[in-house]
Each structure stands twice: as C-alpha cells, then as structure tokens.
PDB file of N, CA and C in Angstrom:
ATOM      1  N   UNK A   1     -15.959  -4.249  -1.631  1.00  0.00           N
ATOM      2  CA  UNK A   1     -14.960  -4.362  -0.593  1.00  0.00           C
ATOM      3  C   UNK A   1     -15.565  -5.104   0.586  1.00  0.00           C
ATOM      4  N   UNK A   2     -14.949  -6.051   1.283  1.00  0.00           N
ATOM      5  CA  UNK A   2     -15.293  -6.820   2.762  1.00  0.00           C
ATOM      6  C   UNK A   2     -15.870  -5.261   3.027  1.00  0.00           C
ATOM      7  N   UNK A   3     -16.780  -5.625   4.302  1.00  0.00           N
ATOM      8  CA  UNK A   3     -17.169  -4.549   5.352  1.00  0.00           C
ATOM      9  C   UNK A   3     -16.657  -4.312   6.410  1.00  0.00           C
ATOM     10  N   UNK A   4     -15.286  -5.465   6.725  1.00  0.00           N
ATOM     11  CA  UNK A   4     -14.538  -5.234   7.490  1.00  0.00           C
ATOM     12  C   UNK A   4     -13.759  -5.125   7.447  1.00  0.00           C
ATOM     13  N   UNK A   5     -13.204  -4.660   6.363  1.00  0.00           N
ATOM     14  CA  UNK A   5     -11.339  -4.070   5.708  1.00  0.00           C
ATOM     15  C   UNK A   5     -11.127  -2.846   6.534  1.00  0.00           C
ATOM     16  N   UNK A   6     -10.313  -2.440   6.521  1.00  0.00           N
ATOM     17  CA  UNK A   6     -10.033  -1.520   7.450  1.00  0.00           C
ATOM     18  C   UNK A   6      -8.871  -0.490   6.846  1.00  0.00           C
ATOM     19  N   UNK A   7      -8.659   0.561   6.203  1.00  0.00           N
ATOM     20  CA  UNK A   7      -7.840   1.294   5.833  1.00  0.00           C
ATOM     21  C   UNK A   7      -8.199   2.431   6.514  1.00  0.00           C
ATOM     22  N   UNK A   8      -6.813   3.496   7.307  1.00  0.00           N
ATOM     23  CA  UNK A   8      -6.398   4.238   7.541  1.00  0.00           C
ATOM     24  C   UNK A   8      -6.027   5.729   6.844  1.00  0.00           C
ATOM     25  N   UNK A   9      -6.526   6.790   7.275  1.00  0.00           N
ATOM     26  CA  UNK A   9      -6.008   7.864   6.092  1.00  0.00           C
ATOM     27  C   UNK A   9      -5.481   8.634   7.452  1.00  0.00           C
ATOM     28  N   UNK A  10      -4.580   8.855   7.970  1.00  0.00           N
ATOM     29  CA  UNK A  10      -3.779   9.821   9.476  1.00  0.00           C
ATOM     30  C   UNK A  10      -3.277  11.141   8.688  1.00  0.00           C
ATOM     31  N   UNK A  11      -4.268  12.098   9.273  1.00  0.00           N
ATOM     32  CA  UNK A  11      -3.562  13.935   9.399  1.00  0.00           C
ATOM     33  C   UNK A  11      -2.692  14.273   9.985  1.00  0.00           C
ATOM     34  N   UNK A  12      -1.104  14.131  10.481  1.00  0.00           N
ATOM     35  CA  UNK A  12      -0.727  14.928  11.731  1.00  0.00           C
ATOM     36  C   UNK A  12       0.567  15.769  11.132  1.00  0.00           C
ATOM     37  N   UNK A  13       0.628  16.689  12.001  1.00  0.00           N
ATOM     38  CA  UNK A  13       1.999  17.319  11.547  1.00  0.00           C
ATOM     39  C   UNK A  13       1.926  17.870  10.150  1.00  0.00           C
ATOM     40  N   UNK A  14       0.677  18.336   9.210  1.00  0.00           N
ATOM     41  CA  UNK A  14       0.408  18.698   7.958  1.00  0.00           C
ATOM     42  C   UNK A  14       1.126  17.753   6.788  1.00  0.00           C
ATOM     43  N   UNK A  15       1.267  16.641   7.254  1.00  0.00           N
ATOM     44  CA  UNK A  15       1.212  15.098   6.715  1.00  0.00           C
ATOM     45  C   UNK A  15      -0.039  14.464   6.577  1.00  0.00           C
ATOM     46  N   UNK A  16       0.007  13.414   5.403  1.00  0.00           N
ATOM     47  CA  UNK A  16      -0.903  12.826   5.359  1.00  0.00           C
ATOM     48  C   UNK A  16      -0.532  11.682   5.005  1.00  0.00           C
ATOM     49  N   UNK A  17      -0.660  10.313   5.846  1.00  0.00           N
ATOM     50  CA  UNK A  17      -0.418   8.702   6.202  1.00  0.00           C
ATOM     51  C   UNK A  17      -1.577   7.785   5.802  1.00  0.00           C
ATOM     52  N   UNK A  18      -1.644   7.228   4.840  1.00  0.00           N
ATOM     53  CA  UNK A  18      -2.252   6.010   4.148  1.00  0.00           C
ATOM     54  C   UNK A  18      -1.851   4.643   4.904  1.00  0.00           C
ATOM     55  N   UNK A  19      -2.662   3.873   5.825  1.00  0.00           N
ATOM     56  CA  UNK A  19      -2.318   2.749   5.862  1.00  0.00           C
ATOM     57  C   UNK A  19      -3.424   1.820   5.133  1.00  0.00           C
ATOM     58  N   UNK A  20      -2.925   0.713   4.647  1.00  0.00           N
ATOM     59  CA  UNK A  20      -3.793   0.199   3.943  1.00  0.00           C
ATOM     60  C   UNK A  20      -4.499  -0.990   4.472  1.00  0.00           C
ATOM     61  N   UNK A  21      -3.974  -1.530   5.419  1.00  0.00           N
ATOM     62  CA  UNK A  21      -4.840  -2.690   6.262  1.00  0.00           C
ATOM     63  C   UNK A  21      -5.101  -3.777   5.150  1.00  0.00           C
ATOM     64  N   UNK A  22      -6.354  -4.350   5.359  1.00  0.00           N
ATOM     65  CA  UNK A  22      -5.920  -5.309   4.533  1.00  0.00           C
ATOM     66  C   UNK A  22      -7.469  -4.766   3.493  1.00  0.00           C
ATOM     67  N   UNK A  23      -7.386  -3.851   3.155  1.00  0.00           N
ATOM     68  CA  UNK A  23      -8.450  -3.452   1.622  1.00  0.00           C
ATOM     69  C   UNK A  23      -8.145  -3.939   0.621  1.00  0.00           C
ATOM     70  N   UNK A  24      -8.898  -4.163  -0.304  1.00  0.00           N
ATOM     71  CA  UNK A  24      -9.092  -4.342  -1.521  1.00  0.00           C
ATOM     72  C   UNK A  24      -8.664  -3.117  -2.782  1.00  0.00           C
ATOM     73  N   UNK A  25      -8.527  -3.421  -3.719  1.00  0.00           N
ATOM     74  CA  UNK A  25      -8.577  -2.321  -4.746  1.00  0.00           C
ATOM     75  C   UNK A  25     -10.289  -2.151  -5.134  1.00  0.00           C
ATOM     76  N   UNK A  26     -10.344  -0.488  -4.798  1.00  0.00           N
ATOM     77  CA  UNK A  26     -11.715  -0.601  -5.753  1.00  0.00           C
ATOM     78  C   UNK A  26     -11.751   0.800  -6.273  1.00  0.00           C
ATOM     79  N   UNK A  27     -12.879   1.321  -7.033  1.00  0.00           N
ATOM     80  CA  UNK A  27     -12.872   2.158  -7.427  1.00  0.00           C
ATOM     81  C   UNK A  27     -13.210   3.445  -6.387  1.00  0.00           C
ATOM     82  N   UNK A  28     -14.033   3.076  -5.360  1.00  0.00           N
ATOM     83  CA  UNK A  28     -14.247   4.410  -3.908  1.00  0.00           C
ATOM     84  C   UNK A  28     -13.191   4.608  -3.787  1.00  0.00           C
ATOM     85  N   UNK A  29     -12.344   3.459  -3.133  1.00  0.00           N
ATOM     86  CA  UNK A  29     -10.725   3.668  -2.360  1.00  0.00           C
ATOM     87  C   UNK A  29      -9.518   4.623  -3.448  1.00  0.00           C
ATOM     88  N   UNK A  30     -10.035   4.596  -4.356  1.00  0.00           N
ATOM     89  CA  UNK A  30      -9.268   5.152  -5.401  1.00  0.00           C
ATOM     90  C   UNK A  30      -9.753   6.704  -5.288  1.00  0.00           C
ATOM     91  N   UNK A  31     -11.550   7.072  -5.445  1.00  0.00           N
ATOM     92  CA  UNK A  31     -11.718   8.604  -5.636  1.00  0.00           C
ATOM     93  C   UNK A  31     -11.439   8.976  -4.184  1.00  0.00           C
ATOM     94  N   UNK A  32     -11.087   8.265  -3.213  1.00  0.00           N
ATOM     95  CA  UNK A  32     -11.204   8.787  -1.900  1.00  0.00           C
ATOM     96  C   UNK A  32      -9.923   9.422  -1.560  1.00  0.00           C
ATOM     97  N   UNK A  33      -8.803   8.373  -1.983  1.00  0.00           N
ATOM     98  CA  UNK A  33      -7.661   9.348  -2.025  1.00  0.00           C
ATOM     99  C   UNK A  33      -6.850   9.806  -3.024  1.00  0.00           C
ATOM    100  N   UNK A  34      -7.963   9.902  -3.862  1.00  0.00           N
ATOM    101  CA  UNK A  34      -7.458  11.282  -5.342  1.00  0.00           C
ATOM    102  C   UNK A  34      -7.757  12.631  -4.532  1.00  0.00           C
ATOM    103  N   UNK A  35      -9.061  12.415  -3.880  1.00  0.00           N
ATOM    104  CA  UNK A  35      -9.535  13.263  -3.497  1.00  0.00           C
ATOM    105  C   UNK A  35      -9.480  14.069  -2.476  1.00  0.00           C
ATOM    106  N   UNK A  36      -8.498  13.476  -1.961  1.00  0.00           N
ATOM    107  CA  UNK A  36      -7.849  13.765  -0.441  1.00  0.00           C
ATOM    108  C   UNK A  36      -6.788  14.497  -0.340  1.00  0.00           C
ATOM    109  N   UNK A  37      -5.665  15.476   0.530  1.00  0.00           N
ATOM    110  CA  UNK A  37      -5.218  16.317   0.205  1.00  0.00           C
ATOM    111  C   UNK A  37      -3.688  15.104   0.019  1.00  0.00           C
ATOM    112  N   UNK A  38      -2.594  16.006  -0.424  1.00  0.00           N
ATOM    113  CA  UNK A  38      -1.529  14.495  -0.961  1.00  0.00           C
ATOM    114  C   UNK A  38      -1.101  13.453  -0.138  1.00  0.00           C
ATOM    115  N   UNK A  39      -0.790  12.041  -0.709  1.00  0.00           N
ATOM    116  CA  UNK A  39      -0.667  11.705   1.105  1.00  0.00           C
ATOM    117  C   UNK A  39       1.236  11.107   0.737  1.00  0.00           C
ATOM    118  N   UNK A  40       1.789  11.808   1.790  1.00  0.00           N
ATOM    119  CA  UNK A  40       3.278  11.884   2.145  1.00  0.00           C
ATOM    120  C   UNK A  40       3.614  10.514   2.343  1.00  0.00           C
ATOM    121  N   UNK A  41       2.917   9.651   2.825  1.00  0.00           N
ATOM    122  CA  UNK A  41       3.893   8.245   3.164  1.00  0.00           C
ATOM    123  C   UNK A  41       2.567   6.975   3.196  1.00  0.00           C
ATOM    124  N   UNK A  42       2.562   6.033   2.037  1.00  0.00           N
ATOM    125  CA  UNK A  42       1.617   5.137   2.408  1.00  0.00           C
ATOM    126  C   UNK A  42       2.205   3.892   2.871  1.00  0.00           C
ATOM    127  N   UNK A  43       1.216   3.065   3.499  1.00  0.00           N
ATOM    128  CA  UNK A  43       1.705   1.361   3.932  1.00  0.00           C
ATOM    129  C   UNK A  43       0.411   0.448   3.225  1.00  0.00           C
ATOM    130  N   UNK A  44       0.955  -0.417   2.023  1.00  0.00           N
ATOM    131  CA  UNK A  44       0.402  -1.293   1.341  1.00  0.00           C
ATOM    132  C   UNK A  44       0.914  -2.390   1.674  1.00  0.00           C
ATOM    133  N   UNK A  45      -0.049  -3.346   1.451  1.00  0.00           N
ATOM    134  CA  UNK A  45      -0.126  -4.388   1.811  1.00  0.00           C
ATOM    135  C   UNK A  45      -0.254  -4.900   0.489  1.00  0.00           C
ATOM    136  N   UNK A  46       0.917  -6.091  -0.282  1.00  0.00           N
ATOM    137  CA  UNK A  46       1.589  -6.585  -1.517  1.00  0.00           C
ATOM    138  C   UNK A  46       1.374  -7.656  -1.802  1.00  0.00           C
ATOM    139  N   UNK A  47       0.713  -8.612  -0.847  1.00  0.00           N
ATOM    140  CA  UNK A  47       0.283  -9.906  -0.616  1.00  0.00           C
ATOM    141  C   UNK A  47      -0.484 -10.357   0.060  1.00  0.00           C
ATOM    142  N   UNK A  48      -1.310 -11.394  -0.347  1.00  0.00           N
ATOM    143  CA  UNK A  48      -2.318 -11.923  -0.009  1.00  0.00           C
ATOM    144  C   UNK A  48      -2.962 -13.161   0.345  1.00  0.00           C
ATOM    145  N   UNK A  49      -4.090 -13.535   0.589  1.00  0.00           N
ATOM    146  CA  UNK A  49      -4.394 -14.635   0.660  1.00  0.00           C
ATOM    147  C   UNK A  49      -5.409 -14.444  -0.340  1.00  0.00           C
ATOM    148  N   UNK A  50      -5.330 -16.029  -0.561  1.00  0.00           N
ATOM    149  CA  UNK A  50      -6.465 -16.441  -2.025  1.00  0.00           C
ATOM    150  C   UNK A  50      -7.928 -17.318  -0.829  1.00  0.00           C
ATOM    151  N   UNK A  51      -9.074 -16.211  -0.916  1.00  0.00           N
ATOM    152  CA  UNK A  51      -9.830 -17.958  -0.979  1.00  0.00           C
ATOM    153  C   UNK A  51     -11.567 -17.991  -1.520  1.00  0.00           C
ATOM    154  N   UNK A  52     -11.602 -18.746  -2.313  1.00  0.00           N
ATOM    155  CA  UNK A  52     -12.317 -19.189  -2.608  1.00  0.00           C
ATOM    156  C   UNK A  52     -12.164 -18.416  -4.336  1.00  0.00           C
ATOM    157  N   UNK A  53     -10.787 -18.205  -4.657  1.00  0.00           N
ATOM    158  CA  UNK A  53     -10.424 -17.659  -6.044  1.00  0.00           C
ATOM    159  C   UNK A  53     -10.078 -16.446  -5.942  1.00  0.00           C
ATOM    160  N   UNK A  54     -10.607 -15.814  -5.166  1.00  0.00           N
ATOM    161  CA  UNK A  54     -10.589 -14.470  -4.501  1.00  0.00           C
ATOM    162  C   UNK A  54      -9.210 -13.987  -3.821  1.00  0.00           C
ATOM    163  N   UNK A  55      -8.706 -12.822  -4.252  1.00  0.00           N
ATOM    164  CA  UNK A  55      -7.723 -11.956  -3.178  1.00  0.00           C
ATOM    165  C   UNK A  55      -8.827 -11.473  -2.476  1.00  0.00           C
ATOM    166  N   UNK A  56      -7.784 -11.857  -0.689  1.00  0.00           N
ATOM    167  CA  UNK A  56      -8.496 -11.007  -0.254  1.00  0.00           C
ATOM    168  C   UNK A  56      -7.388 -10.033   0.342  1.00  0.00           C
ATOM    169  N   UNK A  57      -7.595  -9.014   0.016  1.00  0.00           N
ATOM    170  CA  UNK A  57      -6.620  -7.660  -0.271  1.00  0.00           C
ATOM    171  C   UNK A  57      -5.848  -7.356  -1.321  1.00  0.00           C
ATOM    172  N   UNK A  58      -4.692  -6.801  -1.119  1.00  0.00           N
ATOM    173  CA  UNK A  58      -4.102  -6.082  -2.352  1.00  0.00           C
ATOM    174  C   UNK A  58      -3.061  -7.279  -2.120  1.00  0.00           C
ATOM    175  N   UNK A  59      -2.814  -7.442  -3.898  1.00  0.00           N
ATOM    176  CA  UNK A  59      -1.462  -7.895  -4.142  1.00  0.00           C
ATOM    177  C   UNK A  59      -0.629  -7.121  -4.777  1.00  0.00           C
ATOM    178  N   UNK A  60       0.613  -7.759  -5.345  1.00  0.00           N
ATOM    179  CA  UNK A  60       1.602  -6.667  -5.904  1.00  0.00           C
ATOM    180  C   UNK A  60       0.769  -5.874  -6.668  1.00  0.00           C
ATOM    181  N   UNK A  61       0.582  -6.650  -7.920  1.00  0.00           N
ATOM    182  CA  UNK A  61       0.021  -5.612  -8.911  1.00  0.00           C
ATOM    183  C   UNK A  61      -1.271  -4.710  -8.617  1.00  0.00           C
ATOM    184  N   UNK A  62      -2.383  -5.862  -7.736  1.00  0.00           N
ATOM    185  CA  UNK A  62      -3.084  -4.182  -7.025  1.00  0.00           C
ATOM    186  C   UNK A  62      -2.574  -2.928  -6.176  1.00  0.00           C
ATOM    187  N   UNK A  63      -1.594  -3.381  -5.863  1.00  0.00           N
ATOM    188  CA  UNK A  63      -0.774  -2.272  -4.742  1.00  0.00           C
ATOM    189  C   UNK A  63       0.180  -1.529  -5.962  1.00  0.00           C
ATOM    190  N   UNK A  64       0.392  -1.812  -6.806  1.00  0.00           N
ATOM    191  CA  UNK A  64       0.973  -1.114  -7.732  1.00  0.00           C
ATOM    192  C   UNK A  64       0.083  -0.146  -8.801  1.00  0.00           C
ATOM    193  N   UNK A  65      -0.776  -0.804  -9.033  1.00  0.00           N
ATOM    194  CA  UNK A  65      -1.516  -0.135  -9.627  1.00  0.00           C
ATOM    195  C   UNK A  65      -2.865   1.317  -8.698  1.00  0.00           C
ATOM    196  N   UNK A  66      -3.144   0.677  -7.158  1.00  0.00           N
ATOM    197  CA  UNK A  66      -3.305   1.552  -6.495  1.00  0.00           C
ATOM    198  C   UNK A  66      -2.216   2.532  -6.110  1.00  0.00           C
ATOM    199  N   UNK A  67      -0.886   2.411  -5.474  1.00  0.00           N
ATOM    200  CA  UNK A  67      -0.100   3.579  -5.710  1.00  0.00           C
ATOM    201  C   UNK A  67       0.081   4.695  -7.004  1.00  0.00           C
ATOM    202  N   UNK A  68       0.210   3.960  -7.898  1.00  0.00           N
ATOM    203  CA  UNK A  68       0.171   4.722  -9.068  1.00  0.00           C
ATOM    204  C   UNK A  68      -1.263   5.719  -8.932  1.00  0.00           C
ATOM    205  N   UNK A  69      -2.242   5.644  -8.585  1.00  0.00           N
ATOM    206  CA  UNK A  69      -3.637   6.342  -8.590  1.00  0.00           C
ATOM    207  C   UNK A  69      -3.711   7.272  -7.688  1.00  0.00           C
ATOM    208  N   UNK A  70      -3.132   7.379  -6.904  1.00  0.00           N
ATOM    209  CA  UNK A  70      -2.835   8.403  -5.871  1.00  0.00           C
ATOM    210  C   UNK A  70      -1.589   9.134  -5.553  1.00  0.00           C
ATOM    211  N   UNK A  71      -0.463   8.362  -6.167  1.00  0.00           N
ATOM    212  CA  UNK A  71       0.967   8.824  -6.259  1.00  0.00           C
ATOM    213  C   UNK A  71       1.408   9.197  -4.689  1.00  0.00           C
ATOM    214  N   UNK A  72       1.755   8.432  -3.732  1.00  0.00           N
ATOM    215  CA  UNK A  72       2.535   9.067  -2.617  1.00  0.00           C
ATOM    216  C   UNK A  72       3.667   9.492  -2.232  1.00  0.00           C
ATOM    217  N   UNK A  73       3.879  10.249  -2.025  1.00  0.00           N
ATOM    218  CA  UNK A  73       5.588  10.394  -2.126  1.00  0.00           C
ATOM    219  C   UNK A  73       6.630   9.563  -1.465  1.00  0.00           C
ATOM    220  N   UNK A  74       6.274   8.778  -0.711  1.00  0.00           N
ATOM    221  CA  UNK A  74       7.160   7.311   0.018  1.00  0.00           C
ATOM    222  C   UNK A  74       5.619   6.066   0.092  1.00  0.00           C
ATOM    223  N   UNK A  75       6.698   5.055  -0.420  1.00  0.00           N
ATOM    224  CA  UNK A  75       5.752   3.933   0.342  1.00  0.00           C
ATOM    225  C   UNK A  75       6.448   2.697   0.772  1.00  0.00           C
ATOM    226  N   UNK A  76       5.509   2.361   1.669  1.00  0.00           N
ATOM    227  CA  UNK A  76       6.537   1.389   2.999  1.00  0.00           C
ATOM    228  C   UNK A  76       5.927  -0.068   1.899  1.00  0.00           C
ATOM    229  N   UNK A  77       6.024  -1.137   1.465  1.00  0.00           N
ATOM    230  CA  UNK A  77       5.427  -2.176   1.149  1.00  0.00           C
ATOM    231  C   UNK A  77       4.993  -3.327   2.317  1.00  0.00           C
ATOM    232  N   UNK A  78       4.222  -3.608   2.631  1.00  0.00           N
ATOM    233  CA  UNK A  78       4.296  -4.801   4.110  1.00  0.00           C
ATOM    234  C   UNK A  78       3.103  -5.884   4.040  1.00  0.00           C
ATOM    235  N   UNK A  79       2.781  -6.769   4.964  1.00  0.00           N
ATOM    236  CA  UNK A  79       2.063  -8.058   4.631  1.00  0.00           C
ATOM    237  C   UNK A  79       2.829  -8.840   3.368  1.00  0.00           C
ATOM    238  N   UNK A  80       3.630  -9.042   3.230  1.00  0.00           N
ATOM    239  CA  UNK A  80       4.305  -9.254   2.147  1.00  0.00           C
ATOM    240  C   UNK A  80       4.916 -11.007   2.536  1.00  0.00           C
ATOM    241  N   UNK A  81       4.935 -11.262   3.942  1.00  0.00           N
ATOM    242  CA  UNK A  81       5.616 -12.554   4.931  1.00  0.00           C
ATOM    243  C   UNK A  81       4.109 -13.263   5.276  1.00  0.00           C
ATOM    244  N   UNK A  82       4.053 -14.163   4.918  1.00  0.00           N
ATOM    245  CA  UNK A  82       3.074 -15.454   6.161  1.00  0.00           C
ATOM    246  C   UNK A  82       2.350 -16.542   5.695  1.00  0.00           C
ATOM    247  N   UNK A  83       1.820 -16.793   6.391  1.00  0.00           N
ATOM    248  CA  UNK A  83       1.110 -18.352   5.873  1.00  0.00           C
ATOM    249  C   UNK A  83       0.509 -18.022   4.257  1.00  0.00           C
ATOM    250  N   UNK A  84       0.386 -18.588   3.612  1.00  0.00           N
ATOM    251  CA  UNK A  84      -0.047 -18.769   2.054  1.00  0.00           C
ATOM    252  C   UNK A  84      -0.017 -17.239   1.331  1.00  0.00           C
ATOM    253  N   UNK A  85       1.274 -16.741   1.860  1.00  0.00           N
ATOM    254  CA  UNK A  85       1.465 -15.485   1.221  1.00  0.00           C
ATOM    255  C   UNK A  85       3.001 -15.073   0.928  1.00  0.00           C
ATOM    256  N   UNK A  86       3.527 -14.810  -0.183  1.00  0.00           N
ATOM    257  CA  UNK A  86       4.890 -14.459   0.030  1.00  0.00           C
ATOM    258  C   UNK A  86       5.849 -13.671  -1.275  1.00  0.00           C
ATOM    259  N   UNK A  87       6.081 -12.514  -1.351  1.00  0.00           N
ATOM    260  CA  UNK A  87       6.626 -11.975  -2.510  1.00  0.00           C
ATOM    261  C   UNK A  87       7.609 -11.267  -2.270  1.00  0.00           C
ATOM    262  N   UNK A  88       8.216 -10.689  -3.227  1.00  0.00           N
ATOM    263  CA  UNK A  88       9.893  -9.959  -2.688  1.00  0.00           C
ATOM    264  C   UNK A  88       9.021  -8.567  -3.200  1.00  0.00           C
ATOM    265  N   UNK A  89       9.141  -8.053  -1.855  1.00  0.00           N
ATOM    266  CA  UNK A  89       8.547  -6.440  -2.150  1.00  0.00           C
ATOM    267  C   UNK A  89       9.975  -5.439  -3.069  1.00  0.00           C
ATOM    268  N   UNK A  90      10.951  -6.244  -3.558  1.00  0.00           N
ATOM    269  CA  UNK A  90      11.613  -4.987  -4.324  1.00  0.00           C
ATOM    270  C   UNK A  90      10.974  -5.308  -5.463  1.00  0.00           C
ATOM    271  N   UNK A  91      10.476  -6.327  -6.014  1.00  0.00           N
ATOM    272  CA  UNK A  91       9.346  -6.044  -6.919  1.00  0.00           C
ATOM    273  C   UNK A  91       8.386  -5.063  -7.141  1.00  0.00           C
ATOM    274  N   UNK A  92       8.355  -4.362  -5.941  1.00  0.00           N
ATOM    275  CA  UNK A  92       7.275  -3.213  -6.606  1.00  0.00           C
ATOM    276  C   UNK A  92       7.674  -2.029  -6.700  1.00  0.00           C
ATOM    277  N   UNK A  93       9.441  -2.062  -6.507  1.00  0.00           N
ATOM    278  CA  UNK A  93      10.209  -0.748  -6.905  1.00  0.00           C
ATOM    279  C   UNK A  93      10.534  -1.023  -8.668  1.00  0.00           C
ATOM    280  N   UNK A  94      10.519  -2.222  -8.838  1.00  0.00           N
ATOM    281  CA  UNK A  94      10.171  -2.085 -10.405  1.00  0.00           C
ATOM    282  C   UNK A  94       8.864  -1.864 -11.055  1.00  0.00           C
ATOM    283  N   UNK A  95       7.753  -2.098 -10.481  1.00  0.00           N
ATOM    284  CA  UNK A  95       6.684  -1.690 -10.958  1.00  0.00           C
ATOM    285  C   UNK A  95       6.417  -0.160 -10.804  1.00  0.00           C
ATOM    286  N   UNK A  96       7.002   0.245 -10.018  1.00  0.00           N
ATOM    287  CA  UNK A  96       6.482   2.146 -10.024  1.00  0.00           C
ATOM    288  C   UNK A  96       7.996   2.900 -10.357  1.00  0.00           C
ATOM    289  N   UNK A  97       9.338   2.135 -10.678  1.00  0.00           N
ATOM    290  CA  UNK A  97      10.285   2.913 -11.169  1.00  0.00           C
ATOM    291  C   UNK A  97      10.159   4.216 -11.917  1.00  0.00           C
ATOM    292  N   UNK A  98       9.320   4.198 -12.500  1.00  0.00           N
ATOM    293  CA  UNK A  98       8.905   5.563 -13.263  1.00  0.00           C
ATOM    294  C   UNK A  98       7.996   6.440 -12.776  1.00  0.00           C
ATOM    295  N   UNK A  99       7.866   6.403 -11.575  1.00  0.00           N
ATOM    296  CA  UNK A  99       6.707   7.038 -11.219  1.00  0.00           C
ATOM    297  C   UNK A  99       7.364   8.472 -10.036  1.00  0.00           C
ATOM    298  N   UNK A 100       8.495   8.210  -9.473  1.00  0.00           N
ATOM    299  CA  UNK A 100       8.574   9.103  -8.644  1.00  0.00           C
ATOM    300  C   UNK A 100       8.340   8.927  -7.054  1.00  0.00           C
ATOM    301  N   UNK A 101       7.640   7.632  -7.199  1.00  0.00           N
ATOM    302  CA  UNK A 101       7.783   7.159  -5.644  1.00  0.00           C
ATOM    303  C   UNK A 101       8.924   6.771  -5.206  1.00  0.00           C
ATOM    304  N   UNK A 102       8.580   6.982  -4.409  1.00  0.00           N
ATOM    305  CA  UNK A 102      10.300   6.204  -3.313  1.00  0.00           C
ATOM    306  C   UNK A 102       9.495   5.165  -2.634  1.00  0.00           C
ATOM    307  N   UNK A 103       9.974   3.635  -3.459  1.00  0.00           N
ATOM    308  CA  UNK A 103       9.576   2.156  -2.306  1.00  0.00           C
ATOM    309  C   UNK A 103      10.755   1.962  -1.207  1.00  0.00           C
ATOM    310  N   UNK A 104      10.257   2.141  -0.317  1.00  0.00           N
ATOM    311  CA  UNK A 104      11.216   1.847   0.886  1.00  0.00           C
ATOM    312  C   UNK A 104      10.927   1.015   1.454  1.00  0.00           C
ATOM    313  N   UNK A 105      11.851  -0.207   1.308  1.00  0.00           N
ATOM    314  CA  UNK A 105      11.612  -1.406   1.565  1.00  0.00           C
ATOM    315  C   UNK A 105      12.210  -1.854   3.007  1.00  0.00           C
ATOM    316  N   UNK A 106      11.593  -2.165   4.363  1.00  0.00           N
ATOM    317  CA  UNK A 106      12.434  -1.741   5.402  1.00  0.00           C
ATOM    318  C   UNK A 106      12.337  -3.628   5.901  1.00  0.00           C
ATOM    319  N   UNK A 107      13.657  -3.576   6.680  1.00  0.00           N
ATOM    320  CA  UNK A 107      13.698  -5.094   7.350  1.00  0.00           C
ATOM    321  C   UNK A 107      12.887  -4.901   8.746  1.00  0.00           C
ATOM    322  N   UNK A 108      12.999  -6.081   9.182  1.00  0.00           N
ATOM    323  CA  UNK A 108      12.439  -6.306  10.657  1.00  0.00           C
ATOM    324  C   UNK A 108      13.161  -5.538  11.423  1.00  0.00           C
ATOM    325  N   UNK A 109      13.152  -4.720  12.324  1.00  0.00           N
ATOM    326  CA  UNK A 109      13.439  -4.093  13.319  1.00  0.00           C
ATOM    327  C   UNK A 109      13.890  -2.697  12.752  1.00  0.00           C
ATOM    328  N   UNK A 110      13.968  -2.773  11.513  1.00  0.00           N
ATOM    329  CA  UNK A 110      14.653  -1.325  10.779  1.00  0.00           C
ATOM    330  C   UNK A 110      13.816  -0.213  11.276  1.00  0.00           C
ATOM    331  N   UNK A 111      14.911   0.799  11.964  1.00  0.00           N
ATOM    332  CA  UNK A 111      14.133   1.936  11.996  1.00  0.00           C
ATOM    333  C   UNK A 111      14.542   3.219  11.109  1.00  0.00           C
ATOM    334  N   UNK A 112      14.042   4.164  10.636  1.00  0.00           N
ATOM    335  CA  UNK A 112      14.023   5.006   9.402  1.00  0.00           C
ATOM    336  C   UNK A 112      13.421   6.577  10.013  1.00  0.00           C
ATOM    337  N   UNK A 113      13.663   7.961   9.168  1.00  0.00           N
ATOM    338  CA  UNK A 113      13.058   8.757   9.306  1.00  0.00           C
ATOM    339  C   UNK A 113      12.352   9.081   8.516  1.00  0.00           C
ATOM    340  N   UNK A 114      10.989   8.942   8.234  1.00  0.00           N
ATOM    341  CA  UNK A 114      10.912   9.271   6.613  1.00  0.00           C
ATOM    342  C   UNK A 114      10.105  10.674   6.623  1.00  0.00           C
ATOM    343  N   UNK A 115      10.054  11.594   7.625  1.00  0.00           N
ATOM    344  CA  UNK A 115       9.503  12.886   7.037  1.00  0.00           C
ATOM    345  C   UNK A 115      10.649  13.924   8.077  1.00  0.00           C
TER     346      UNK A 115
END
C-alpha cells in the first residue's frame, strides 16, 4: 500500500464508519476490518487513476471485492467523477446484488439519513 493512503475506520454513536480515502486493496486492509467490530456504513472509492500500469486505489472490482470481505451494511460509492477517472457507480449494485448490502448511490448535493 502507498504510505500515504489514508483510510478512516470512525466509532461514534455505537456505529462504525469506513471511509476509504484513496487505499488500495490489500490483504492488512482486509484482516483489519474483518477484525473490527461491524462497520454500519462504508465510503469506497470505485475509480481510479492508472499510472505507471498501476491503480492507484480501488476500482470497481477492488471496491467490490473489498466490500464483499467485510460486508457493511450500507455503502456510499464515491471518487467515481474526474480527470482520467470515470464509472457509473450503479455498477457496483450489480456486483454485490447478492450480498445484502445496500449501494446507495447519492447525487451531488443529495442529502440522506442513513442510520
């Protein structure tokens, strides 16, 4: 993983909030929040930039395949808009359809309650 990725794990309210910043998939980030108590609402990041062959962060299918490993009970999809990056995040309500997550896919300014 960069040494300067930056992912989020927030306690409050006997919730537990996954933001994903812009990390990588790896195998720590995976036992870290198996291992962690459940987490109620994550924010993945679905898209990426390429360079030098390299993602750097999660794309769909790593963000799909990391949700699936931890199972959250909502997830927000985002980084998904910008320069040399761009995917339709209801794509990844077909990739975890079977799983029990709820992808909540929110617009610009949308505001939501989700706990």
């Amino acid at each position: 993983m960069a040494r300067d990725a930056i992912g989020l794990l927030i306690h409050a309210e006997n919730k537990q909030t996954y933001f994903s910043g812009d990390t990588r998939l790896h195998p720590d980030l995976i036992d870290f929040l198996r291992g962690s108590e459940p987490v109620n609402l994550a924010f993945l990041q679905i898209a990426c930039a390429r360079y030098l062959g390299k993602d750097d962060g999660l794309n769909l299918r790593t963000a799909a395949e990391l949700a699936r490993s931890f199972e959250p009970g909502k997830l927000v999809p985002m980084h998904y808009h910008g320069r040399f990056k761009e995917t339709d995040p209801n794509r990844l309500k077909d990739l975890l359809a079977d799983t029990g997550i709820e992808v909540m896919v929110l617009n610009p300014g949308e505001e939501v309650e989700v706990f």
